[in-house]
PDB file of N, CA and C in Angstrom:
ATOM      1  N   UNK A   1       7.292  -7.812   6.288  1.00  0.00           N
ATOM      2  CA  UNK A   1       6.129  -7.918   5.431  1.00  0.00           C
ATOM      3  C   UNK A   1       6.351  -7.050   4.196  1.00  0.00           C
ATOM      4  N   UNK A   2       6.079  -7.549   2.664  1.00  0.00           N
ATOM      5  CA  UNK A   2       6.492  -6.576   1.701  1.00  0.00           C
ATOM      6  C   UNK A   2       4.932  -6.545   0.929  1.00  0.00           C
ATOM      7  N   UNK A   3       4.783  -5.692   0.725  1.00  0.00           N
ATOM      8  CA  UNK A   3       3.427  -5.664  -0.306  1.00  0.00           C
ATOM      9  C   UNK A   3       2.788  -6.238  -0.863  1.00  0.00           C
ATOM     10  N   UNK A   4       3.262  -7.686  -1.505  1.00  0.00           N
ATOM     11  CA  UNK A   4       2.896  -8.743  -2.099  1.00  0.00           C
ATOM     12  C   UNK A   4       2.659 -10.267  -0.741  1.00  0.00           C
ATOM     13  N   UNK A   5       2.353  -9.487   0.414  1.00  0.00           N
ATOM     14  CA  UNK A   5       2.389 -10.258   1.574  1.00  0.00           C
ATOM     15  C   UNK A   5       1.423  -9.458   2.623  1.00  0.00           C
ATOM     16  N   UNK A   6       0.255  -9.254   1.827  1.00  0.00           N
ATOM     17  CA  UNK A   6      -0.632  -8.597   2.926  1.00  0.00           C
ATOM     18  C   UNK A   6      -0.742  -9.319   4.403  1.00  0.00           C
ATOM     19  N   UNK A   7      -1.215  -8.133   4.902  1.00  0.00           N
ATOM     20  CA  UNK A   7      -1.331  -8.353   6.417  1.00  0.00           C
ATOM     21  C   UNK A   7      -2.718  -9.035   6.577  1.00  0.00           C
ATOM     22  N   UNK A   8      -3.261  -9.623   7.815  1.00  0.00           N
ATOM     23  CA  UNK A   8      -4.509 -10.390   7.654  1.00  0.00           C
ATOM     24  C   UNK A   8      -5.359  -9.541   8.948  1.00  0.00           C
ATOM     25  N   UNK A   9      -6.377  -8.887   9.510  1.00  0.00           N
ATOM     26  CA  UNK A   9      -7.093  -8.356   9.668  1.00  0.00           C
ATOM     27  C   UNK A   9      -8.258  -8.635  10.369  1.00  0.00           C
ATOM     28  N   UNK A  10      -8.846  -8.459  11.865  1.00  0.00           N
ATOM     29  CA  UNK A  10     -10.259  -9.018  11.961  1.00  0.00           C
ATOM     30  C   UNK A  10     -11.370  -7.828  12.263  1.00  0.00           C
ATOM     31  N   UNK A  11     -12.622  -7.808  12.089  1.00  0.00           N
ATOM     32  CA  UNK A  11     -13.287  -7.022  12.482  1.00  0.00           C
ATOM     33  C   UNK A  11     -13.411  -6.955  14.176  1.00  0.00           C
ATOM     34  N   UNK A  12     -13.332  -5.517  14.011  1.00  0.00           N
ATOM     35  CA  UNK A  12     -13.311  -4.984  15.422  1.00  0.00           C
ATOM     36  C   UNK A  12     -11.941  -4.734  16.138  1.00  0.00           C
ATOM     37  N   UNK A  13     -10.994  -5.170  15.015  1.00  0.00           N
ATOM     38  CA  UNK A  13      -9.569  -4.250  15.291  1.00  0.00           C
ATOM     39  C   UNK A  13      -9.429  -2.367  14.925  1.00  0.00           C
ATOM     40  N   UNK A  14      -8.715  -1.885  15.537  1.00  0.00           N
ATOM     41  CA  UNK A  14      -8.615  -0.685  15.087  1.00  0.00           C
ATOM     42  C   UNK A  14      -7.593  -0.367  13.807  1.00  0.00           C
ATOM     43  N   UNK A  15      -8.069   0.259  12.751  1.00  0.00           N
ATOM     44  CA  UNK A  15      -7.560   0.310  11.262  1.00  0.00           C
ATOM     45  C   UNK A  15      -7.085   1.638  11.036  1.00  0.00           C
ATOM     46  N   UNK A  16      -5.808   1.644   9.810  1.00  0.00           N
ATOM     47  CA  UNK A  16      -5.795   2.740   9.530  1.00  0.00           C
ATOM     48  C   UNK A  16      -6.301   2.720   8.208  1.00  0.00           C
ATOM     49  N   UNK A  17      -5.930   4.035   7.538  1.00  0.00           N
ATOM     50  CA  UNK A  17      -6.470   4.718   5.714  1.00  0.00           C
ATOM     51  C   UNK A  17      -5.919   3.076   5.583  1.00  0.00           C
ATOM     52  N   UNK A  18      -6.091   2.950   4.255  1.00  0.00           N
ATOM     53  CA  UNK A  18      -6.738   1.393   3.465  1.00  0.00           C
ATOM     54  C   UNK A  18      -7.223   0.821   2.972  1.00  0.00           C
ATOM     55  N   UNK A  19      -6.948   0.102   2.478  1.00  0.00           N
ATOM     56  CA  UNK A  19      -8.546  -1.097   1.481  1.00  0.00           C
ATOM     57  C   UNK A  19      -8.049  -2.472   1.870  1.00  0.00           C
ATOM     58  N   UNK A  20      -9.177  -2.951   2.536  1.00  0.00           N
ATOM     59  CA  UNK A  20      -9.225  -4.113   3.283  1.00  0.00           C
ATOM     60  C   UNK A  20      -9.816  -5.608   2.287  1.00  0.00           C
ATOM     61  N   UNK A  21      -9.784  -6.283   2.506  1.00  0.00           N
ATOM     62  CA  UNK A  21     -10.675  -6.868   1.446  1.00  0.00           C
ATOM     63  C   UNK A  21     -11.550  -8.626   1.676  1.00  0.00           C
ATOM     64  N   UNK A  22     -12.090  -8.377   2.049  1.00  0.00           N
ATOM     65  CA  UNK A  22     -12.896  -9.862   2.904  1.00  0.00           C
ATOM     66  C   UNK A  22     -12.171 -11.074   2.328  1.00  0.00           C
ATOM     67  N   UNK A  23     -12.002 -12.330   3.186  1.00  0.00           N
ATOM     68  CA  UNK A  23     -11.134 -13.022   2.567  1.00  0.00           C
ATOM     69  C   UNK A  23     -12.122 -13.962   2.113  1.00  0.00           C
ATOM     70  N   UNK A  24     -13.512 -14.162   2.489  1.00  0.00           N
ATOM     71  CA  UNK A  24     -14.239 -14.887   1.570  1.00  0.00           C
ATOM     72  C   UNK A  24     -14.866 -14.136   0.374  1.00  0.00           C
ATOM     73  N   UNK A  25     -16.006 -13.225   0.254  1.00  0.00           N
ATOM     74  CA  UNK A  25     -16.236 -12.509  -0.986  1.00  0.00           C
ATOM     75  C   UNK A  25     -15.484 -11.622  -1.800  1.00  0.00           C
ATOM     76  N   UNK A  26     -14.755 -11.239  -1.509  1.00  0.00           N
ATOM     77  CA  UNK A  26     -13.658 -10.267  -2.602  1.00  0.00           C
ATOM     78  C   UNK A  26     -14.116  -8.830  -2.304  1.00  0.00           C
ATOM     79  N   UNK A  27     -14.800  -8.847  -1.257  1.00  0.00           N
ATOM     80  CA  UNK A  27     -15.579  -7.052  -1.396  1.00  0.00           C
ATOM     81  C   UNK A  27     -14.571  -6.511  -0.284  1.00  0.00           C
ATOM     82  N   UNK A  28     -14.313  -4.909  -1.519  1.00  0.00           N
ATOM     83  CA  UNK A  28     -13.382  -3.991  -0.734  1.00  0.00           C
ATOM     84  C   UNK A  28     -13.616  -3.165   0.102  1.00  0.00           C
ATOM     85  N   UNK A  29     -13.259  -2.649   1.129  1.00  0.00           N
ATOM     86  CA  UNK A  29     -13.917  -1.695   2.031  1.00  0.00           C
ATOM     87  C   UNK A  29     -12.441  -0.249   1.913  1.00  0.00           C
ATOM     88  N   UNK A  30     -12.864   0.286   1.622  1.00  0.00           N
ATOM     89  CA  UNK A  30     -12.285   1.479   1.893  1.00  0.00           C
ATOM     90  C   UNK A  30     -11.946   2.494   2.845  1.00  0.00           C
ATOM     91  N   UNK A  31     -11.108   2.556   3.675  1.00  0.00           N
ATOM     92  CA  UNK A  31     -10.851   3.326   5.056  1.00  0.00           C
ATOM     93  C   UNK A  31     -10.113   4.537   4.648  1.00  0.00           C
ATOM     94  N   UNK A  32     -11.226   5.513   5.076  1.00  0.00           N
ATOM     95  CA  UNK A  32      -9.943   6.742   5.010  1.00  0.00           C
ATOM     96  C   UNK A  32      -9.574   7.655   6.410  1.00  0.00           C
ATOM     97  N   UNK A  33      -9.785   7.102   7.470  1.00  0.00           N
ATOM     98  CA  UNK A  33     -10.252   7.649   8.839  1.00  0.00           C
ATOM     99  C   UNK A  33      -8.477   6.690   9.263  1.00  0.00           C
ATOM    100  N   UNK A  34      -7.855   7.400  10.646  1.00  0.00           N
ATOM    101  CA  UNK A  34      -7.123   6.909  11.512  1.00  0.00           C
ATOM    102  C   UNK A  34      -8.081   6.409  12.575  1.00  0.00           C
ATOM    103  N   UNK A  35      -7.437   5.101  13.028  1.00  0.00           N
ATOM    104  CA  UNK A  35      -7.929   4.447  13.963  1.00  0.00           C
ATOM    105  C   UNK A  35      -9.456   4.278  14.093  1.00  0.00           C
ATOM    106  N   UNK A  36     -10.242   3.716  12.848  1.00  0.00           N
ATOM    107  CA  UNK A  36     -11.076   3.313  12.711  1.00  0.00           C
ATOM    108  C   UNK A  36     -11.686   1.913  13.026  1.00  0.00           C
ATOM    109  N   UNK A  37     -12.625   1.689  13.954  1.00  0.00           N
ATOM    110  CA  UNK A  37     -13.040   0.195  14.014  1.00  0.00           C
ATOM    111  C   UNK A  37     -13.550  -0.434  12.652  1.00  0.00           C
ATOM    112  N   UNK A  38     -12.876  -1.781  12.560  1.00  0.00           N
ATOM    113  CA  UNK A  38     -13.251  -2.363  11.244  1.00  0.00           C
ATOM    114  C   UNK A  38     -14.547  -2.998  11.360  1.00  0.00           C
ATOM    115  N   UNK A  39     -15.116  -3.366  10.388  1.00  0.00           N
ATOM    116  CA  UNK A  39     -16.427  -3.619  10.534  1.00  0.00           C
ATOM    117  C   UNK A  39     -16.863  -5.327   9.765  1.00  0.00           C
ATOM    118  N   UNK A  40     -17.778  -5.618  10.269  1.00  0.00           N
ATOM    119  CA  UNK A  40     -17.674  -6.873   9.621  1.00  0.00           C
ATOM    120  C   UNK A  40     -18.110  -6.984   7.896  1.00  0.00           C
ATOM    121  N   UNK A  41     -17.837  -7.839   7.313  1.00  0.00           N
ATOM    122  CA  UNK A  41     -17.904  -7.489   5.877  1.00  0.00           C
ATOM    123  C   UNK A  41     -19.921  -7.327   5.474  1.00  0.00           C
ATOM    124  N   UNK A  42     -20.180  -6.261   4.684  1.00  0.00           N
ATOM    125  CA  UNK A  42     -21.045  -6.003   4.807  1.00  0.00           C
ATOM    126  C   UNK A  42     -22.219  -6.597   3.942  1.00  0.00           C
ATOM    127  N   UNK A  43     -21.072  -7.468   2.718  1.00  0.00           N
ATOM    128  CA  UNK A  43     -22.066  -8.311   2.075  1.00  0.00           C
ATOM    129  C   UNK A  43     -22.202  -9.800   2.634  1.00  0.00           C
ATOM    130  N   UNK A  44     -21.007 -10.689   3.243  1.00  0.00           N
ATOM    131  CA  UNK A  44     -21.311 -11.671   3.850  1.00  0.00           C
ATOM    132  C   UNK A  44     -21.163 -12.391   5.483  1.00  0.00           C
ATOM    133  N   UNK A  45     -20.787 -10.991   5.975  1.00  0.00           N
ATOM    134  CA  UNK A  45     -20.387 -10.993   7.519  1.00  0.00           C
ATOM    135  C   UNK A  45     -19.035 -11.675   8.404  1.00  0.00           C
ATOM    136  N   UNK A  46     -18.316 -12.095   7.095  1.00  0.00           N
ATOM    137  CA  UNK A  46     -17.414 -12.215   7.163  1.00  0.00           C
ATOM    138  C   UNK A  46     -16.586 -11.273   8.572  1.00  0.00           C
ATOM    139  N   UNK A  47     -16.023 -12.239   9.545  1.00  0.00           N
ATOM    140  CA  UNK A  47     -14.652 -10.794   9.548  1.00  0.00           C
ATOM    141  C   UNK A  47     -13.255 -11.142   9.897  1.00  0.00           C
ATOM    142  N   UNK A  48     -12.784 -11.507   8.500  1.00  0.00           N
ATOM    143  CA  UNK A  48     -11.281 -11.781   8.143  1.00  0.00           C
ATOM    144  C   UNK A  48     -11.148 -10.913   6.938  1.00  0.00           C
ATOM    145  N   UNK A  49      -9.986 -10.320   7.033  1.00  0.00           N
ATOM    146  CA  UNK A  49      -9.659  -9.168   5.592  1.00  0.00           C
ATOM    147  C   UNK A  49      -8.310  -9.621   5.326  1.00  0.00           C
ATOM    148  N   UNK A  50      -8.090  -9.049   4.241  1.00  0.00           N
ATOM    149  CA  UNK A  50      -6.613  -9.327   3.848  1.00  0.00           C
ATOM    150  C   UNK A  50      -6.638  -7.498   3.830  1.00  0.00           C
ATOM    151  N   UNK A  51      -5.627  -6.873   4.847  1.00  0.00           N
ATOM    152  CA  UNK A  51      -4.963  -5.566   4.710  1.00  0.00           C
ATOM    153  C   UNK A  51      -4.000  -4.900   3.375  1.00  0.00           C
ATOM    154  N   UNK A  52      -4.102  -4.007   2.958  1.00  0.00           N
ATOM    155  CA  UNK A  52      -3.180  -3.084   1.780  1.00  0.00           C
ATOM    156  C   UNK A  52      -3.352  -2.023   2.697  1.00  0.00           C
ATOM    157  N   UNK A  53      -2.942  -1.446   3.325  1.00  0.00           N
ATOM    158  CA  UNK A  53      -2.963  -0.004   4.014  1.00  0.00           C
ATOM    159  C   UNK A  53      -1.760   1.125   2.977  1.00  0.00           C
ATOM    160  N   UNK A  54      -2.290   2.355   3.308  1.00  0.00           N
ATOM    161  CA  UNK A  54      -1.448   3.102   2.619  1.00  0.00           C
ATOM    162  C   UNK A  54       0.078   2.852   3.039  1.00  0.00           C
ATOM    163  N   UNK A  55       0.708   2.641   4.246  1.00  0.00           N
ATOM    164  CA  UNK A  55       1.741   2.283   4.240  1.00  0.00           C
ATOM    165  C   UNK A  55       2.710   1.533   3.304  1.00  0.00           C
ATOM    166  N   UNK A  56       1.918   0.362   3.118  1.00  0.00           N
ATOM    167  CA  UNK A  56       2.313  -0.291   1.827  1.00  0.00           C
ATOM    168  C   UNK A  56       2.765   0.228   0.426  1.00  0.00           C
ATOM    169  N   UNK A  57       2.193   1.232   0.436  1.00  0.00           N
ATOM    170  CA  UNK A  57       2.356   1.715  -0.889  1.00  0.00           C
ATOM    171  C   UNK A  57       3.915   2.887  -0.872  1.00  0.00           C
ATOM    172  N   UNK A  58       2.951   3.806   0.126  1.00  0.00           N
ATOM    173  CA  UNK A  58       4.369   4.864   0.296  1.00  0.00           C
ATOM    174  C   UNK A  58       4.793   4.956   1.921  1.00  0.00           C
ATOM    175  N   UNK A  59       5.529   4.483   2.643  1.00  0.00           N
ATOM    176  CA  UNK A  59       6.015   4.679   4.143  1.00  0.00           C
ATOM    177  C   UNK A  59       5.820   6.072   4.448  1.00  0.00           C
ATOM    178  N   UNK A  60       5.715   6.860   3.253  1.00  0.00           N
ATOM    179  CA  UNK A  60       5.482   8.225   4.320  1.00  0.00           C
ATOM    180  C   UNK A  60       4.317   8.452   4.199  1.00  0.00           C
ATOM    181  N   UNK A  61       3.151   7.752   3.876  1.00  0.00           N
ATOM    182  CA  UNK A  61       1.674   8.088   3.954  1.00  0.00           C
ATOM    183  C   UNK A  61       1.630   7.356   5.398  1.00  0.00           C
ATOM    184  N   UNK A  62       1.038   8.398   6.343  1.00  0.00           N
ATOM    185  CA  UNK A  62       0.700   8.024   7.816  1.00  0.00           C
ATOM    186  C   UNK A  62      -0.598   8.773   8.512  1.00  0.00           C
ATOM    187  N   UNK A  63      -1.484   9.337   8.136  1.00  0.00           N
ATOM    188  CA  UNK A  63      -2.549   9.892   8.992  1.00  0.00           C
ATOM    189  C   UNK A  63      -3.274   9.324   7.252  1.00  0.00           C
ATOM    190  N   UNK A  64      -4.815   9.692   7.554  1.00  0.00           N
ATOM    191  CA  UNK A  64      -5.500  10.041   6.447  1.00  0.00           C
ATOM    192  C   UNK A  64      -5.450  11.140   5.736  1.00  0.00           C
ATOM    193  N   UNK A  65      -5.109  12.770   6.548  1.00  0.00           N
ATOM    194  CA  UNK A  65      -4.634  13.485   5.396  1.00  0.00           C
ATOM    195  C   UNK A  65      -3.476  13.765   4.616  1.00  0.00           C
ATOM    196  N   UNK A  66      -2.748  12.484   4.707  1.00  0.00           N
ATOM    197  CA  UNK A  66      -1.408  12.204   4.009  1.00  0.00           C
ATOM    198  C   UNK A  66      -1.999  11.380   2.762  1.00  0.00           C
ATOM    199  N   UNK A  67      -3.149  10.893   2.973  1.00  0.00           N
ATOM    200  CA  UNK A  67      -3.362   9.594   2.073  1.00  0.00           C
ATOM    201  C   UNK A  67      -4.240  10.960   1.240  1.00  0.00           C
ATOM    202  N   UNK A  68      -4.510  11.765   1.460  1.00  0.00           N
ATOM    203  CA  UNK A  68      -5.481  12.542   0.672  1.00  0.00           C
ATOM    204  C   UNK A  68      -4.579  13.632   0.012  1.00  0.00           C
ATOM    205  N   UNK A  69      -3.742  14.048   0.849  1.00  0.00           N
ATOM    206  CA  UNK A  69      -2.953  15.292   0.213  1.00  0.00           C
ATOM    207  C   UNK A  69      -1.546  14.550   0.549  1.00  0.00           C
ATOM    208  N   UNK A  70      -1.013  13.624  -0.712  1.00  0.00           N
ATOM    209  CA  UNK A  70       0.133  13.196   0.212  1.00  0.00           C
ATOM    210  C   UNK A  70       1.752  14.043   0.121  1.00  0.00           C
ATOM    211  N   UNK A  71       1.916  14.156   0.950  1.00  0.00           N
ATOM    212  CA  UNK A  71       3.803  14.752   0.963  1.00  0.00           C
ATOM    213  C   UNK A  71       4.275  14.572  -0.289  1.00  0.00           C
ATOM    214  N   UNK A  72       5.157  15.298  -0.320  1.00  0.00           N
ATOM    215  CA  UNK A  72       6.119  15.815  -1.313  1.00  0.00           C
ATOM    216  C   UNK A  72       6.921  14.726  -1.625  1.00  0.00           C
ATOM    217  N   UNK A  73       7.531  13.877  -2.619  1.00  0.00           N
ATOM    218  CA  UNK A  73       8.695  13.370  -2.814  1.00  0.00           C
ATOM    219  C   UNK A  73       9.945  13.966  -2.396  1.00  0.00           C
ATOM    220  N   UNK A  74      10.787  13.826  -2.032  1.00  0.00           N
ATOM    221  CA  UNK A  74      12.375  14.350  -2.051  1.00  0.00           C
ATOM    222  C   UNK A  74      13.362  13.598  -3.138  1.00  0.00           C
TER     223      UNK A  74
END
């Protein structure tokens, strides 16, 4: 899976840090918690998301306080 190939998502899976994004209204949900239950979408009850998790971005972002204070480059 590469970044431009989000992952797909249902409510009531367990989530990590992220922005999820309903696949019918476009509304983003923002996760900054590990192993958070996802929730159904809150403007149309949707619960299918298209996933971006921090992983995606940097492989070494892995808890939420990585996504907040993240590691050092090398």
């Amino acid at each position: 899976m590469t970044a431009e190939e989000p992952q797909k998502v249902k409510a009531g899976e367990k989530v990590g840090p992220g922005t999820y994004v309903c696949i019918d209204c476009g509304r983003e949900l923002k996760v900054t918690e590990a192993e958070k239950d996802l929730v159904k979408c809150p403007s149309c009850a949707c619960e299918n998301y298209q996933c971006f998790p921090m992983t995606h971005i940097r492989p070494d972002i892995k808890t939420p306080e990585d996504a907040v204070h993240p590691p050092k480059r090398k």
